[in-house]
Protein backbone atom coordinates (compact mmCIF):
# COMPACT_ATOMS: atom_id res chain seq x y z
CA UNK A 1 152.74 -71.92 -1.62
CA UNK A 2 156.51 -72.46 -1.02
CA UNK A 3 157.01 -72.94 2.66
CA UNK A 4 159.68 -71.09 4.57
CA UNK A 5 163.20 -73.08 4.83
CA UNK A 6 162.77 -74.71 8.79
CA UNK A 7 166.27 -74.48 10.79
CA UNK A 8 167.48 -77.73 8.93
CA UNK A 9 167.45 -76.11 5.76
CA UNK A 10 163.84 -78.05 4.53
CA UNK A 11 160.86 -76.70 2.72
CA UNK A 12 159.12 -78.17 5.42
CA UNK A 13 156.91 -77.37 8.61
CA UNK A 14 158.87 -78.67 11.94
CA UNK A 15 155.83 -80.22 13.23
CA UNK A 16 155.76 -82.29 9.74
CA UNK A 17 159.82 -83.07 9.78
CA UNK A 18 160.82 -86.65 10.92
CA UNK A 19 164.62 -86.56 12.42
CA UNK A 20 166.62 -88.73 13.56
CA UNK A 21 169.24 -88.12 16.38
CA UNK A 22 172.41 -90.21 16.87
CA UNK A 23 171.96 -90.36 20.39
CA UNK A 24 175.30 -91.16 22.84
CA UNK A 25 174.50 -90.13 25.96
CA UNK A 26 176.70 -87.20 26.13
CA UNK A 27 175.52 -83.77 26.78
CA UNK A 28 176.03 -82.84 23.30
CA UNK A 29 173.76 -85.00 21.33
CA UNK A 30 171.08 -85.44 24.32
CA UNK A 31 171.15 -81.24 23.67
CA UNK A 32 170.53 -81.57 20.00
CA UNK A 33 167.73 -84.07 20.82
CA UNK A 34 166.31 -81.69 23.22
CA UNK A 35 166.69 -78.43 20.78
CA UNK A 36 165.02 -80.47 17.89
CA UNK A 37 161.93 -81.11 20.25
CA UNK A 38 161.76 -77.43 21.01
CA UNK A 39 161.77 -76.97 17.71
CA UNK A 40 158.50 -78.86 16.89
CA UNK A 41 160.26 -82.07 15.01
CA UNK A 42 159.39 -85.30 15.33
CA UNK A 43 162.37 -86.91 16.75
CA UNK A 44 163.63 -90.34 17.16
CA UNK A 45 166.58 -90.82 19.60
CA UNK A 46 169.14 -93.96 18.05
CA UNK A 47 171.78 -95.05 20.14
CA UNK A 48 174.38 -98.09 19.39
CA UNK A 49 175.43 -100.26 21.64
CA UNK A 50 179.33 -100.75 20.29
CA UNK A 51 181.03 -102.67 22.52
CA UNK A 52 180.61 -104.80 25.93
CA UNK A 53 181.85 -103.40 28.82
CA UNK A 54 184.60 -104.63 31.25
CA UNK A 55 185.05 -103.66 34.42
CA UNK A 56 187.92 -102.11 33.17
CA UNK A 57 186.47 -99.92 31.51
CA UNK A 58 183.13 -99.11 33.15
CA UNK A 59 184.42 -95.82 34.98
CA UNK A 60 186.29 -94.65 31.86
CA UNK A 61 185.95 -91.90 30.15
CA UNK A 62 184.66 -92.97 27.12
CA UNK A 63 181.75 -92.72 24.91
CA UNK A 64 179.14 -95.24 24.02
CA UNK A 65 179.51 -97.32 26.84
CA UNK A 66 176.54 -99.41 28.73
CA UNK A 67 176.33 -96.45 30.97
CA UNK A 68 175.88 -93.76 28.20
CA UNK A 69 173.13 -96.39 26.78
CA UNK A 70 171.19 -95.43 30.12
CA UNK A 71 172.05 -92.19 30.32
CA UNK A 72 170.50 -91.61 26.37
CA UNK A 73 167.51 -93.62 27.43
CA UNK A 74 166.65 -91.42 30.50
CA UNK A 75 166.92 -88.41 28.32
CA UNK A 76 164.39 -89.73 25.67
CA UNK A 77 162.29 -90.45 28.23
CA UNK A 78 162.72 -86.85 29.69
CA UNK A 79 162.25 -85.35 26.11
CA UNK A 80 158.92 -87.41 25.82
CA UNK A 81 161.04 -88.58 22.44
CA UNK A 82 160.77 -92.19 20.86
CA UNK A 83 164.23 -93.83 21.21
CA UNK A 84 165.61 -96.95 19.96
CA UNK A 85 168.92 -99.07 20.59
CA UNK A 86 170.50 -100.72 17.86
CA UNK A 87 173.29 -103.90 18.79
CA UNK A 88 176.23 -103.40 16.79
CA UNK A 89 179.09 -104.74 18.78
CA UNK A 90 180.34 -107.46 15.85
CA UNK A 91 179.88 -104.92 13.06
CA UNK A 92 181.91 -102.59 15.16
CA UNK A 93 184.85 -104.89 16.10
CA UNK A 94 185.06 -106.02 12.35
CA UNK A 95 184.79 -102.50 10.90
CA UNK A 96 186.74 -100.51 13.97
CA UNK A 97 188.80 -102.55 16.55
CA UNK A 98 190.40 -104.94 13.77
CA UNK A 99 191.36 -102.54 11.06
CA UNK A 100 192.82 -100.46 14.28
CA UNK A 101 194.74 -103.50 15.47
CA UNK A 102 195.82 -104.17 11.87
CA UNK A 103 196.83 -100.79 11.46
CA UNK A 104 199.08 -100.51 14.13
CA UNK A 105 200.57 -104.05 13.46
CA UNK A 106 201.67 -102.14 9.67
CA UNK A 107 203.84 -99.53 11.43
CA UNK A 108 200.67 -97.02 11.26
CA UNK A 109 198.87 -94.31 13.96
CA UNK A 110 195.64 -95.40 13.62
CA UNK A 111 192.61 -93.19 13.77
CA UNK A 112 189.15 -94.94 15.17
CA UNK A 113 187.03 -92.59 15.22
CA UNK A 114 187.41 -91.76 11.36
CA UNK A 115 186.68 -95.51 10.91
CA UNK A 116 183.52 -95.77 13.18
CA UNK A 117 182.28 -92.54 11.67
CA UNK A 118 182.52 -94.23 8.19
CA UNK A 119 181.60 -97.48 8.82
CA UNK A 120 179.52 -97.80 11.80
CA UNK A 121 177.95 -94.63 12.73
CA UNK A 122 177.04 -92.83 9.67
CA UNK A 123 176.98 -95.76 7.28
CA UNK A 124 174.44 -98.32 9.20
CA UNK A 125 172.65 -94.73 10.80
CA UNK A 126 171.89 -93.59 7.45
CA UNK A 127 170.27 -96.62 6.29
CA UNK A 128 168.96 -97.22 9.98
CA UNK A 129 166.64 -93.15 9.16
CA UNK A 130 166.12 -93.74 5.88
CA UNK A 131 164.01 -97.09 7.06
CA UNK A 132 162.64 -94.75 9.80
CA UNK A 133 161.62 -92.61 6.78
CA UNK A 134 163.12 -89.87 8.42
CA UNK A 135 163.96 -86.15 6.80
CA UNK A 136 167.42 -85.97 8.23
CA UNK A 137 169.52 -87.67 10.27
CA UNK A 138 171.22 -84.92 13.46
CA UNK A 139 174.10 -85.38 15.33
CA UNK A 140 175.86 -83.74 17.97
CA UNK A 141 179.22 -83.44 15.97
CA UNK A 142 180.80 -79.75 16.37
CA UNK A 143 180.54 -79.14 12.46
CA UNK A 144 178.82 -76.66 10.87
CA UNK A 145 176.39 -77.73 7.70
CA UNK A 146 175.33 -74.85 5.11
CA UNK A 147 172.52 -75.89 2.92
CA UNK A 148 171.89 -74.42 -0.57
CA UNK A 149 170.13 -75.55 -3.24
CA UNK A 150 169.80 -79.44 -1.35
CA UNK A 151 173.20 -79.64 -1.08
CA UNK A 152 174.98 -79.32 2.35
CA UNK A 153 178.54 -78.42 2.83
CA UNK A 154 180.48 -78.83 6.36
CA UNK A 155 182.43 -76.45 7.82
CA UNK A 156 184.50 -76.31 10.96
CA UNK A 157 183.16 -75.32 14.22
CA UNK A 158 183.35 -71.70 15.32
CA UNK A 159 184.40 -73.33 18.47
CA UNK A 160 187.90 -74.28 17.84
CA UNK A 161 188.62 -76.23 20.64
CA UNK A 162 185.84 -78.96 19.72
CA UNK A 163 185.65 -78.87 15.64
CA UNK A 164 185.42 -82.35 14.62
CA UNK A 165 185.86 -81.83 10.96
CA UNK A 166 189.19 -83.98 10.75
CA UNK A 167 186.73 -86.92 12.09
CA UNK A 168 184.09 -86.56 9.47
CA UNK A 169 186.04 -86.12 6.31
CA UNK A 170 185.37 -89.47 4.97
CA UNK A 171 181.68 -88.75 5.04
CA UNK A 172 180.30 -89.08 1.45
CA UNK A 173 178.45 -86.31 -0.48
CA UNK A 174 174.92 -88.54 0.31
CA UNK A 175 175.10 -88.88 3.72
CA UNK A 176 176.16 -85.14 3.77
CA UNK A 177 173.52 -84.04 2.05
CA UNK A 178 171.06 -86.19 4.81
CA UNK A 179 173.17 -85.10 7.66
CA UNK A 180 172.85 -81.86 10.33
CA UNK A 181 175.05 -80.73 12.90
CA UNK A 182 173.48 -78.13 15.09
CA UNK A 183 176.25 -77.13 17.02
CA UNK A 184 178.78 -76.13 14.70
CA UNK A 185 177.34 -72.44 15.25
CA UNK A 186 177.74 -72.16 18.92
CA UNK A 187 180.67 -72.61 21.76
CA UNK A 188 180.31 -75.83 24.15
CA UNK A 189 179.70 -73.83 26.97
CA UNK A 190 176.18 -72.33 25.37
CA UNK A 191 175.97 -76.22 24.67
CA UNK A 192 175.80 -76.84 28.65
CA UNK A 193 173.88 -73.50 29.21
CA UNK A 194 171.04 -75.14 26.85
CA UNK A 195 171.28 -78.70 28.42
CA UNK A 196 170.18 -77.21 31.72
CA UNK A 197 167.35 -74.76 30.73
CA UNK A 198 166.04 -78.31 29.28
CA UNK A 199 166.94 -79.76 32.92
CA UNK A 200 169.02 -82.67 30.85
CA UNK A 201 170.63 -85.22 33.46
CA UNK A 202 173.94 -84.92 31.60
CA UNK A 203 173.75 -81.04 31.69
CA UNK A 204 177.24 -81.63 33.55
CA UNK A 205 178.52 -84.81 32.32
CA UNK A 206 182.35 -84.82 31.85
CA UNK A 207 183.06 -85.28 28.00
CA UNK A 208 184.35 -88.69 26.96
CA UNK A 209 188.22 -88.23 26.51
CA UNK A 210 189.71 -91.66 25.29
CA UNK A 211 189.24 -94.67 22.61
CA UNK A 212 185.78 -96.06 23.69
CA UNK A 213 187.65 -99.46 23.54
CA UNK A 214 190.63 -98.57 24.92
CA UNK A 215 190.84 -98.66 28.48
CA UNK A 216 192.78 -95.21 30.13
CA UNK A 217 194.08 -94.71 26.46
CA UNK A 218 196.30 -98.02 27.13
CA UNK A 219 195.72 -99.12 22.95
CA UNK A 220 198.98 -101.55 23.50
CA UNK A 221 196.84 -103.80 26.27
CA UNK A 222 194.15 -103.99 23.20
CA UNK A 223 196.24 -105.16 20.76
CA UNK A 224 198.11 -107.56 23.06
CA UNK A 225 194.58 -108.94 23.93
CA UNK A 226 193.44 -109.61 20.58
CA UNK A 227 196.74 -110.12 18.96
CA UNK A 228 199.30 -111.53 21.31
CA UNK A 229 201.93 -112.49 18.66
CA UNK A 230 202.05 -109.24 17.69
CA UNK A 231 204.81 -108.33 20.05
CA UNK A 232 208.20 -109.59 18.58
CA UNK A 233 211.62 -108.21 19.60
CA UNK A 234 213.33 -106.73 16.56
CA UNK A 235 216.27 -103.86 16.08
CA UNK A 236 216.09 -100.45 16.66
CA UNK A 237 218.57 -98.53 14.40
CA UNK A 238 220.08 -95.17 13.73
CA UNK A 239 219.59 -93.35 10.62
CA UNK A 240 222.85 -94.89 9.49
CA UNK A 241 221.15 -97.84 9.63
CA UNK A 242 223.51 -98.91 12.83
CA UNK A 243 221.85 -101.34 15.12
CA UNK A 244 221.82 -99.65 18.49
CA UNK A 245 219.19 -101.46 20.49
CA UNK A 246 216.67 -103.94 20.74
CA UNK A 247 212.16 -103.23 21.17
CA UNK A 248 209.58 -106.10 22.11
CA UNK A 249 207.23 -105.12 18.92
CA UNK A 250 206.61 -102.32 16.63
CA UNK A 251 203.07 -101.64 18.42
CA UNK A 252 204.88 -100.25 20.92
CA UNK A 253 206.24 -97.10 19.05
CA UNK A 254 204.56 -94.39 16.85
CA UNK A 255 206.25 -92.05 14.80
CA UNK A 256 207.69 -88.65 16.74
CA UNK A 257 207.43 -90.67 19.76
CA UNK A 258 210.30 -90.15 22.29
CA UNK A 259 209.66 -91.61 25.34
CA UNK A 260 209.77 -95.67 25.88
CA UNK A 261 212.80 -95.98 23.51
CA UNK A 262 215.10 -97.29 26.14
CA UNK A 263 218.23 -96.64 23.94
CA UNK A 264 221.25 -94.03 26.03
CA UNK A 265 222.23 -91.05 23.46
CA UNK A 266 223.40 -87.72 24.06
CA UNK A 267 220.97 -86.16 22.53
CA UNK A 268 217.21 -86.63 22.44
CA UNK A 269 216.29 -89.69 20.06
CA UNK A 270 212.67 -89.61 18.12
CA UNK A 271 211.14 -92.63 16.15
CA UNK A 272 211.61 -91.29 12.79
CA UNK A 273 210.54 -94.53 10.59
CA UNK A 274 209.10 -97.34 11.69
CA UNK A 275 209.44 -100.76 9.21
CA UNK A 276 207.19 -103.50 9.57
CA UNK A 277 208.10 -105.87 7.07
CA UNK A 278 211.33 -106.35 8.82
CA UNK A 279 210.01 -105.19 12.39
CA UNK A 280 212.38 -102.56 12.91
CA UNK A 281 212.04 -99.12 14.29
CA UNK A 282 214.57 -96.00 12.90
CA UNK A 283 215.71 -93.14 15.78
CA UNK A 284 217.35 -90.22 15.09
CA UNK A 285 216.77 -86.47 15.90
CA UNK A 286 213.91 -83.95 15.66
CA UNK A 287 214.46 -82.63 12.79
CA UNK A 288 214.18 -85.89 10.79
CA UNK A 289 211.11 -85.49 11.74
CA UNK A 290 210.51 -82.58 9.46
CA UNK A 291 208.34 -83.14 6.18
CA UNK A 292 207.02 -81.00 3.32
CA UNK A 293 205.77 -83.53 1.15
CA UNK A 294 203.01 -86.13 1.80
CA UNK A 295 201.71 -88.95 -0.17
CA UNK A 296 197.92 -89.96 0.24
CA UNK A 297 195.60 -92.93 -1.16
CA UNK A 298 192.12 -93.60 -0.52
CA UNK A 299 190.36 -89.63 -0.96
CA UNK A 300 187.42 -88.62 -0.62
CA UNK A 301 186.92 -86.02 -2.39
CA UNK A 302 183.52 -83.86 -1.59
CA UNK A 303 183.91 -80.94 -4.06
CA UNK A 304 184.93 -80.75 -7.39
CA UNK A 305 188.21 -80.79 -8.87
CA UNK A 306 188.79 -77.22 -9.38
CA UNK A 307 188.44 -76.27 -5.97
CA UNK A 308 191.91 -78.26 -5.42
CA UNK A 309 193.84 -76.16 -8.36
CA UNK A 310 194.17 -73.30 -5.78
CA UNK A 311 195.88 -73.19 -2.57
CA UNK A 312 194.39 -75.25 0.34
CA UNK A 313 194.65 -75.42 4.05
CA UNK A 314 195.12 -79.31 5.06
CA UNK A 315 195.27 -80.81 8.69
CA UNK A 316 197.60 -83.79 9.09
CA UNK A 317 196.45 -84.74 12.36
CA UNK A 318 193.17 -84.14 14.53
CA UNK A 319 195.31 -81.25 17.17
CA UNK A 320 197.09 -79.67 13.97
CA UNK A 321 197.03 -76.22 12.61
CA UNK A 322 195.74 -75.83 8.94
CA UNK A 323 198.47 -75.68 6.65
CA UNK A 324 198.81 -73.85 3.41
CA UNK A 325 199.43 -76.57 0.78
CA UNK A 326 199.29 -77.60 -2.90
CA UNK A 327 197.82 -80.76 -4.06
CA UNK A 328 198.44 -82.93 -7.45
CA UNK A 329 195.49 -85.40 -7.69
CA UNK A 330 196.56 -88.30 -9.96
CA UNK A 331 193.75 -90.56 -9.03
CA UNK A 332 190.90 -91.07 -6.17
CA UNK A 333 194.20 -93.61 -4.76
CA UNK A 334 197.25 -91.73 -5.48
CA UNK A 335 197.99 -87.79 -4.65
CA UNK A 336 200.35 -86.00 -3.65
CA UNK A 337 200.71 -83.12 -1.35
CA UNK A 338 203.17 -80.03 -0.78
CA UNK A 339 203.24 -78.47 2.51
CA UNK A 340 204.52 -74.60 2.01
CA UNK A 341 205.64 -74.75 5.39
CA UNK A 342 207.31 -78.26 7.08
CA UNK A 343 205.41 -80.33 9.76
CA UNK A 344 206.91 -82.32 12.44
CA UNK A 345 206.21 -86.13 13.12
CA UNK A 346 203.60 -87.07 10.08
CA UNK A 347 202.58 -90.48 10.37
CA UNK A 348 201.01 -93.15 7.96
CA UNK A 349 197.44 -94.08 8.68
CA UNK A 350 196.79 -90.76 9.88
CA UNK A 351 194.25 -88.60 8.13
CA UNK A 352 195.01 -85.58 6.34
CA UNK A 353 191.52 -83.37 5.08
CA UNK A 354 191.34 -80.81 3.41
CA UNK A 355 189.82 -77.37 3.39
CA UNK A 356 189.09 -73.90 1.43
CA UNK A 357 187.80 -70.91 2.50
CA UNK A 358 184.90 -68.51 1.72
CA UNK A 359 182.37 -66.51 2.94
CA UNK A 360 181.01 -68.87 5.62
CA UNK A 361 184.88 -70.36 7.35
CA UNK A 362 186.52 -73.70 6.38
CA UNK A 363 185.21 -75.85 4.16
CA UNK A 364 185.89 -79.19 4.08
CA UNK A 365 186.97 -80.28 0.70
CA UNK A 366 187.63 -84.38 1.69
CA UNK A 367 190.83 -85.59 3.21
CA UNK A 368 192.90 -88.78 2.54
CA UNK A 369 195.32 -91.50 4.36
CA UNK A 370 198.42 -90.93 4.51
CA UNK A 371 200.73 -93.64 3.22
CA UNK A 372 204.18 -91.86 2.86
């Protein structure tokens, strides 16, 4: 007898379904852990312990911080759930805080969360449920997973204001297939409304808003903390190539930034390329900031090749609109894509991912870095 698909998209009886939940103390995934209960799963709360506090830091707004740790652990123990803690502060400062230091010390906008998603939190969780021999591994992401035929596609959240597909786009086609986002079909505020019909301590926990490690979303104390020779004086120059002023390091600047460039104009000035081999930044006016054409390395690519021959929507950074584009794919390194409409201020090591659409929204196709 085939069994009736349960809400995860398994042949399988609830009550017979192992899952595990990326717990981070935050209303959302505490609300997943407490839906999957009510569900009849067996669930097993994991939360990571990613970095060590400061007092700096302790009243933050951030995520995964010592005081989320307790606040997970309370909710387990609310849920009558087992819950475990896994210690991954040195895998996440090699895999996260380094390559984000790095990144800005190439002239880049960085883009944690992309990184710990890939690295940390979906690489070591995976392995972490498979161990735990669970079914599936849930998360509190606001993505939406369709499952057909085993394999599970994500789509954006019907609540615009909190999709997280831009974050998840380097997810790979196994962990996708393993992974479930429950809240991709419903607004945040129905998110709260559940949290506190399951009397959830965090029913009313403000959401975390900045970097985890990054202190009041002050990313230049970071770097100067771990990398204090980063900050060398160098020339800031007009798009003539005219040296009109002088900056105490590249860190301090991203591109499309306007403020903090200390240099007298008459008209607004923008930082329209910034050069790290020689350490110098480039000014000039908005519209140098305008691009149509973007060049990408490192894809992920999570459908197949066809799907890119058409037109696509793209996002170039997390608080974008989708854009209709045009991609050329010359390898899984090298692609290049055509905007049909310009973008302001697009910035290497940013992320730009990809979508179609059907039936069901936005599907995410994969993304890339952007390099140029």
């Amino acid at each position: 007898m085939t069994l009736k698909l349960n809400s995860i998209g398994l042949n399988k009886d609830p009550k017979d379904t192992t899952v595990v939940v990326a717990m981070s103390g935050g209303v959302d995934s505490s609300t997943v852990a407490g839906m999957m209960k009510q569900e009849g799963y067996k669930v097993i709360g994991v939360t990571l312990k990613l970095y060590d506090n400061t007092k700096e830091v302790a009243h933050s707004k951030q995520c995964c911080s010592g005081q989320d740790v307790m606040d997970a652990k309370r909710v387990a123990h609310k849920l009558d759930i087992d819950h475990k803690i896994l210690f991954y502060q040195n895998k996440f400062k090699e895999g996260v805080v380094d390559n984000f230091v790095e990144s800005y010390l190439k002239g880049e906008t960085p883009i944690p969360c992309v990184q710990c998603n890939k690295t940390v939190k979906f690489k070591d969780l995976f392995e972490e449920s498979k161990k735990l021999s669970a079914d599936a591994l849930i998360t509190g992401h606001y993505v939406k997973s369709i499952t057909k035929n085993n394999i599970t596609n994500m789509y954006k959240a019907i609540d615009d204001n909190r999709d997280q597909s831009y974050f998840l786009f380097n997810t790979t086609r196994e962990q996708l297939n393993y992974l479930r986002f429950p809240l991709g079909d419903i607004l945040k505020s129905e998110t709260r409304e559940i949290a506190k019909k399951l009397e959830l301590n965090v029913a009313d926990k403000p959401d975390s808003q900045d970097i985890c490690f990054v202190p009041n979303g002050d990313y230049v104390s970071v770097i100067e903390k771990i990398r204090p020779d980063a900050f060398k004086k160098g020339n800031i120059k007009d798009i003539n190539g005219k040296v009109i002023g002088v900056h105490d390091g590249i860190v301090n600047f991203t591109i499309g930034q306007r403020k903090g460039i200390k240099v007298a104009a008459k008209d607004a000035l923008y930082v329209v390329e910034i050069n790290a081999e020689k350490n110098e930044i480039t000014v000039g006016g908005k519209e140098r900031l305008l691009k149509n054409e973007i060049n990408l390395k490192n894809l992920n690519l999570l459908s197949e090749k066809k799907e890119f021959e058409k037109e696509i929507f793209v996002k170039v950074r997390s608080t974008g609109k989708l854009l209709k584009s045009k991609i050329k794919i010359k390898n899984i390194n090298d692609a290049v894509l055509s905007l049909q409409e310009n973008e302001y201020g697009i910035s290497p090591g940013q992320a730009c991912v990809f979508y179609s659409k059907d039936q069901y929204g936005y599907k995410v196709l994969g993304g890339g870095w952007i390099k140029k």
